[in-house]
C-alpha atoms as a PDB file:
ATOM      1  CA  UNK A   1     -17.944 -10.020  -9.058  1.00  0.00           C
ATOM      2  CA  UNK A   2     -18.848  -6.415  -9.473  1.00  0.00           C
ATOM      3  CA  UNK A   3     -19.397  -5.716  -5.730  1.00  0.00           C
ATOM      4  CA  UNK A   4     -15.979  -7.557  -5.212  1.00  0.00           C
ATOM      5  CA  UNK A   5     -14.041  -5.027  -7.449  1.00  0.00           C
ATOM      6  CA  UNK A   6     -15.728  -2.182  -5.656  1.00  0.00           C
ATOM      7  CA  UNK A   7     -14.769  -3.349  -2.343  1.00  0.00           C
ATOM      8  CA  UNK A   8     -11.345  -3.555  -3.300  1.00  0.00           C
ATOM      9  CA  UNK A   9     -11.577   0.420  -5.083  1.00  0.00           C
ATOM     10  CA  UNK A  10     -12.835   0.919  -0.988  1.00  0.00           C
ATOM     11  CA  UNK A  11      -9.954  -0.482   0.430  1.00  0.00           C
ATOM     12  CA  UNK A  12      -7.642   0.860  -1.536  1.00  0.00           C
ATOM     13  CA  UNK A  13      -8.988   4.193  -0.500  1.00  0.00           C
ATOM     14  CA  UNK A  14      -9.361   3.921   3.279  1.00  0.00           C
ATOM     15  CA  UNK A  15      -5.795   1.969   3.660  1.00  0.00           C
ATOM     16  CA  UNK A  16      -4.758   5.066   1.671  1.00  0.00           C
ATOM     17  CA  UNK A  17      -6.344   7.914   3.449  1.00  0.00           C
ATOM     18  CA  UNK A  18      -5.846   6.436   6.686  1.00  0.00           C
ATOM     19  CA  UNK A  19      -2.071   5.528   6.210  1.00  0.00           C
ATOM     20  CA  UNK A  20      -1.696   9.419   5.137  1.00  0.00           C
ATOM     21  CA  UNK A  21      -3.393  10.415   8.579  1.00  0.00           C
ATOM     22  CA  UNK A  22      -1.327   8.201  10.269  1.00  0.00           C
ATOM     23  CA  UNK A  23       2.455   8.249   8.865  1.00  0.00           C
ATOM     24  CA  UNK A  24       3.903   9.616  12.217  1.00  0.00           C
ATOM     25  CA  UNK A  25       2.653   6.085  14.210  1.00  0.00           C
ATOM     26  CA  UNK A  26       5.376   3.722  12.552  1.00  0.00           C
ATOM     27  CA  UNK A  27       4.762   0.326  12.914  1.00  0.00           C
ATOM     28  CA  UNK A  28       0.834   1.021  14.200  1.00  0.00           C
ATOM     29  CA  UNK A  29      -0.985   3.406  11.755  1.00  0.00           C
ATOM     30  CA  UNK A  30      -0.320   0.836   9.098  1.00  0.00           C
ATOM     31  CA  UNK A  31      -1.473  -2.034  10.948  1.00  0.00           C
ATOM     32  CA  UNK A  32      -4.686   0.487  11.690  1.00  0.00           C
ATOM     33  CA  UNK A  33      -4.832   1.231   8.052  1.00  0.00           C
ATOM     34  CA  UNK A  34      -4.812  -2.438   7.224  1.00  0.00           C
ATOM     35  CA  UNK A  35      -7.712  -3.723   9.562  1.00  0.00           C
ATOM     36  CA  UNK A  36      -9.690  -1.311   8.217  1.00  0.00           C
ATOM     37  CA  UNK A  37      -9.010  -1.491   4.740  1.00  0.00           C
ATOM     38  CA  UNK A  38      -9.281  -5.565   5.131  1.00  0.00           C
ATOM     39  CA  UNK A  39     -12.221  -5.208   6.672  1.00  0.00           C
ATOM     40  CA  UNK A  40     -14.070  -3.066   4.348  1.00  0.00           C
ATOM     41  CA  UNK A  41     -12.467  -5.660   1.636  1.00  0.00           C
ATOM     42  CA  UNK A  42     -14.506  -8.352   2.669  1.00  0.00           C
ATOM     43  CA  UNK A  43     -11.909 -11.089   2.940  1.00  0.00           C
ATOM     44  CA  UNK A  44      -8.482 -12.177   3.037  1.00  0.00           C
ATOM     45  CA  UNK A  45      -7.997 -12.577  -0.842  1.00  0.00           C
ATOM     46  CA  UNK A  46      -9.423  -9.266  -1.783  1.00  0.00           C
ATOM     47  CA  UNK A  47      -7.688  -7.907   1.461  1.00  0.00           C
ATOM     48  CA  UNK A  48      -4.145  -8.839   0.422  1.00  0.00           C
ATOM     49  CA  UNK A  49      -5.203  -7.652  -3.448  1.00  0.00           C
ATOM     50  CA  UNK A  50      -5.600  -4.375  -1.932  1.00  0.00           C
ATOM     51  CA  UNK A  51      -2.584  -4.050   0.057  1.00  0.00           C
ATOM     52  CA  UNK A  52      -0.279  -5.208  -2.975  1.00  0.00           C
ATOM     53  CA  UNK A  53      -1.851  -3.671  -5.867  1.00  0.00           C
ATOM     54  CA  UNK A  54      -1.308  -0.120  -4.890  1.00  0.00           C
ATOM     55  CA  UNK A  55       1.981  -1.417  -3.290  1.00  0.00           C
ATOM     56  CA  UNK A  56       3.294  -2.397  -6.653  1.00  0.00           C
ATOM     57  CA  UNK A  57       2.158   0.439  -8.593  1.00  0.00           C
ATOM     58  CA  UNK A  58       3.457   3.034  -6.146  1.00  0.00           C
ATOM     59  CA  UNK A  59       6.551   1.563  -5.519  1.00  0.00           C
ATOM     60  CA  UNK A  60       7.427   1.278  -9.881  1.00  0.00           C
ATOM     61  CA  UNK A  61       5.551   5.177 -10.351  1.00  0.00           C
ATOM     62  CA  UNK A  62       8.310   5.976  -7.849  1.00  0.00           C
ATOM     63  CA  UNK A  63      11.212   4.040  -9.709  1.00  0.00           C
ATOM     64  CA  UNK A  64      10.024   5.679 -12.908  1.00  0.00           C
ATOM     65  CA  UNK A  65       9.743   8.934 -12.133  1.00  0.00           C
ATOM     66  CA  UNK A  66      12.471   9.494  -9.671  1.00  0.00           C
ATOM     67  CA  UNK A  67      14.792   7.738 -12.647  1.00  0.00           C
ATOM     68  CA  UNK A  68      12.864  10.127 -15.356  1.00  0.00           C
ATOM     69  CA  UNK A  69      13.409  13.649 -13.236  1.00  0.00           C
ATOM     70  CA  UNK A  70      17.317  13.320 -12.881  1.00  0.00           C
ATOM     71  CA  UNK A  71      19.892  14.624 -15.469  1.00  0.00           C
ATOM     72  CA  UNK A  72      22.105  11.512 -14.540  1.00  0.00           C
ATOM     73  CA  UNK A  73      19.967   8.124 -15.023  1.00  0.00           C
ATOM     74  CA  UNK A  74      21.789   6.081 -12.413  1.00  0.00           C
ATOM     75  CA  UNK A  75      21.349   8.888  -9.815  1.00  0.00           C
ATOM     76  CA  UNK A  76      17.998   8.593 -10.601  1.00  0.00           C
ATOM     77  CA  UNK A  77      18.086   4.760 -10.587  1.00  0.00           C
ATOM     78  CA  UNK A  78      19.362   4.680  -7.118  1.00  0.00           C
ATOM     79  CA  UNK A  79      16.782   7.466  -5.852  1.00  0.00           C
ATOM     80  CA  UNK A  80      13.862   5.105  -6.769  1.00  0.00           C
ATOM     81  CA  UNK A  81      15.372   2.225  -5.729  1.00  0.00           C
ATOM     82  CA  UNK A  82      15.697   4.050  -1.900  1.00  0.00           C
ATOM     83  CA  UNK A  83      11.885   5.114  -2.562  1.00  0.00           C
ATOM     84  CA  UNK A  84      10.840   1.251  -4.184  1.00  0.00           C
ATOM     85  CA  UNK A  85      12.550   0.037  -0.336  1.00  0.00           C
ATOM     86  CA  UNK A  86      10.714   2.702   1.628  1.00  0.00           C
ATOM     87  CA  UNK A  87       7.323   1.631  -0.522  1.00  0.00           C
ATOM     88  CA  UNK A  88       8.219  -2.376   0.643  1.00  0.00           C
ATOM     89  CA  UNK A  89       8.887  -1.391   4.050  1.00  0.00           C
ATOM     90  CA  UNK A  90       5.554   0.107   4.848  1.00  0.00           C
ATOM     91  CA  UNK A  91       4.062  -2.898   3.572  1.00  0.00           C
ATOM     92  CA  UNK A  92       4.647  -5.204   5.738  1.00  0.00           C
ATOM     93  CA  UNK A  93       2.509  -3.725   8.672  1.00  0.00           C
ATOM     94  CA  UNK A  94      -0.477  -2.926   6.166  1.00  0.00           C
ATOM     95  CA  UNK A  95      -0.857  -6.597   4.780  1.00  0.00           C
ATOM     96  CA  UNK A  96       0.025  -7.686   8.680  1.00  0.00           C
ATOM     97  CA  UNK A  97      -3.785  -5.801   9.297  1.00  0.00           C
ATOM     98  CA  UNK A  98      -5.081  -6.352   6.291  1.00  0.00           C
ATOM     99  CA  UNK A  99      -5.119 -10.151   6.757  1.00  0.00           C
ATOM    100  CA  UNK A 100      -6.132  -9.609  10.286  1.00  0.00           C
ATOM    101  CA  UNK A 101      -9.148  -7.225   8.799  1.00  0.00           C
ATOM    102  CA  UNK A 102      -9.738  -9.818   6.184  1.00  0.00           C
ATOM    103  CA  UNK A 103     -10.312 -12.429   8.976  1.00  0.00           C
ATOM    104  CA  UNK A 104     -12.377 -10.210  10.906  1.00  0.00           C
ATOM    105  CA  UNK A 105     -14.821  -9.345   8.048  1.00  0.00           C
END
């Protein structure tokens, strides 16, 4: 179970790094970013954990802080919310690759 949790700490990382190299390929450095982080993962399961974990986090960090740094709350409400849909959008093409990495592994 150990090595499991590690793998996942991996995949994180590399769909991380690799989605920062790539921003300016829209549709295909995710997909990239997500075969390789499902690979490393080891399977589909830990593949999608890794995609949606970060995902989730990410995506409420945003919500919070964009909310937290305005003088008007619902300013900052909406601001989050645009960065919560940006977070959602990129997700689809990583968890497209990841599953596809998670089959390959």
């Amino acid at each position: 179970m150990a090595d499991e949790n590690v793998s996942i700490v991996i995949a994180i990382i590399w769909m991380s790094v690799i989605s920062l190299l790539l921003f300016w390929l829209p549709f295909v450095g995710p997909l990239i970013a997500g075969v390789v982080g499902g690979k490393s993962a080891g399977g589909v399961g830990s593949a999608i954990l890794a995609v949606l974990l970060p995902c989730i986090v990410f995506g409420a960090l945003l919500f919070f802080v964009a909310s937290s740094l305005t003088g008007i709350p619902l300013v900052g409400a909406v601001a989050g919310a645009g960065g919560l849909v940006l977070a959602l959008a990129h997700v689809g093409p990583l968890l497209l690759g990841a599953i596809i990495g998670g089959i390959l592994a």
